[in-house]
Protein backbone atom coordinates (compact mmCIF):
# COMPACT_ATOMS: atom_id res chain seq x y z
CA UNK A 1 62.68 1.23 118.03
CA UNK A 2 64.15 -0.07 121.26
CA UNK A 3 64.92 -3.77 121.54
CA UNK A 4 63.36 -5.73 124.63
CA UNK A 5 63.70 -9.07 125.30
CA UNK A 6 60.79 -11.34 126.05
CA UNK A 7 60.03 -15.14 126.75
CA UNK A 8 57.05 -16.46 125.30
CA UNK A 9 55.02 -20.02 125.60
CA UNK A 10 54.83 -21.56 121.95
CA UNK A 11 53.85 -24.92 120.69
CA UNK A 12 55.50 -26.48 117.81
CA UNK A 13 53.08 -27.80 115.31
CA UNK A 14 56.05 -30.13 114.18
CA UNK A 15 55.82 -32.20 117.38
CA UNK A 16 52.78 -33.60 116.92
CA UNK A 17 54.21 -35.35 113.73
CA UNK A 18 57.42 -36.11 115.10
CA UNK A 19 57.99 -39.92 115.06
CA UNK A 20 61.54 -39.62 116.88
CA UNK A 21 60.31 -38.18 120.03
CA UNK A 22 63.92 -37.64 121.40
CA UNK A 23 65.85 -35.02 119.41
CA UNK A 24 63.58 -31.92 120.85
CA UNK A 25 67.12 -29.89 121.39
CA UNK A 26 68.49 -30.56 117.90
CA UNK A 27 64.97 -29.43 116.71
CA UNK A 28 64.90 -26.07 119.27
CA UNK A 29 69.01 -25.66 118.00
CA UNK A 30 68.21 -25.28 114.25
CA UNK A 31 64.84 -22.98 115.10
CA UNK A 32 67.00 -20.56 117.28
CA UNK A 33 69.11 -20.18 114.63
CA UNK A 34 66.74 -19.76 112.08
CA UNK A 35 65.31 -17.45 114.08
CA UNK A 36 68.00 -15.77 114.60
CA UNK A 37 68.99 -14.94 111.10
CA UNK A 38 65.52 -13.01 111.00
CA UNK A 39 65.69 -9.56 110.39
CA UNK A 40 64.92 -7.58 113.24
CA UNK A 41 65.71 -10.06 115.80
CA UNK A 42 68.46 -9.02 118.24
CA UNK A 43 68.88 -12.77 120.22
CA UNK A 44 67.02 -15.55 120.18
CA UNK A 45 66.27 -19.32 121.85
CA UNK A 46 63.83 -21.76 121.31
CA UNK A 47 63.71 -24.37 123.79
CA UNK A 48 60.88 -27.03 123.03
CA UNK A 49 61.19 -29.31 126.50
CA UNK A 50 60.39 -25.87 128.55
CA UNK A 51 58.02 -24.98 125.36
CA UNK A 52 58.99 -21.56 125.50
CA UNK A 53 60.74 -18.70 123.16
CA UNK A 54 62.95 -16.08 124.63
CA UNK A 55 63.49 -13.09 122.01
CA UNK A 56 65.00 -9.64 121.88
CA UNK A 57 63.97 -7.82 118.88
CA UNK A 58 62.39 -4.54 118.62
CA UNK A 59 59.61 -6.16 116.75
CA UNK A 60 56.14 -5.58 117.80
CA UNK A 61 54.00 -7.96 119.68
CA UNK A 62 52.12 -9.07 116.26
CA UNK A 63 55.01 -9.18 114.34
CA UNK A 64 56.71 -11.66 116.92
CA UNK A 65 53.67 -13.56 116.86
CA UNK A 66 53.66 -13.62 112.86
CA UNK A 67 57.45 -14.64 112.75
CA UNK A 68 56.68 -17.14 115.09
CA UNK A 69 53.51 -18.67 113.46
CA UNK A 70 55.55 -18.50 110.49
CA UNK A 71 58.19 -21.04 111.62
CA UNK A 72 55.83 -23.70 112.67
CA UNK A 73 56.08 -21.96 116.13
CA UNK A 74 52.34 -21.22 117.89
CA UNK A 75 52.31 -18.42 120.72
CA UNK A 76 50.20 -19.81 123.37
């Protein structure tokens, strides 16, 4: 299947209990590499300030979506 990239609008479900407040990068740093260990994912970055996921995978729309949900990550 070919790989396209795409940038999605997520919520993390995390934030809302996140007492810090300030560490949103260190917490979008260990999701894109979670996320990039993922089978079928090409390239990956999770930034939670912009609240948004850009992917290349070859994944399908509800698979993405799936993965996502499956991290704690919410397509909007």
């Amino acid at each position: 299947m070919e790989k396209q990239e795409c940038i999605l609008p997520v919520t993390y479900v995390k934030c809302a209990f996140c007492t810090a407040k300030n560490h949103c990068a260190a917490c979008g740093g260990e999701l894109t590499g979670d996320l990039r260990a993922k089978t079928g994912v090409e390239d990956a970055a999770v930034d939670l300030l912009a609240h948004t996921v850009r992917i290349k995978t070859g994944l399908t729309q509800t698979d993405i979506e799936d993965l996502l949900e499956g991290m704690g990550l919410m397509a909007d």
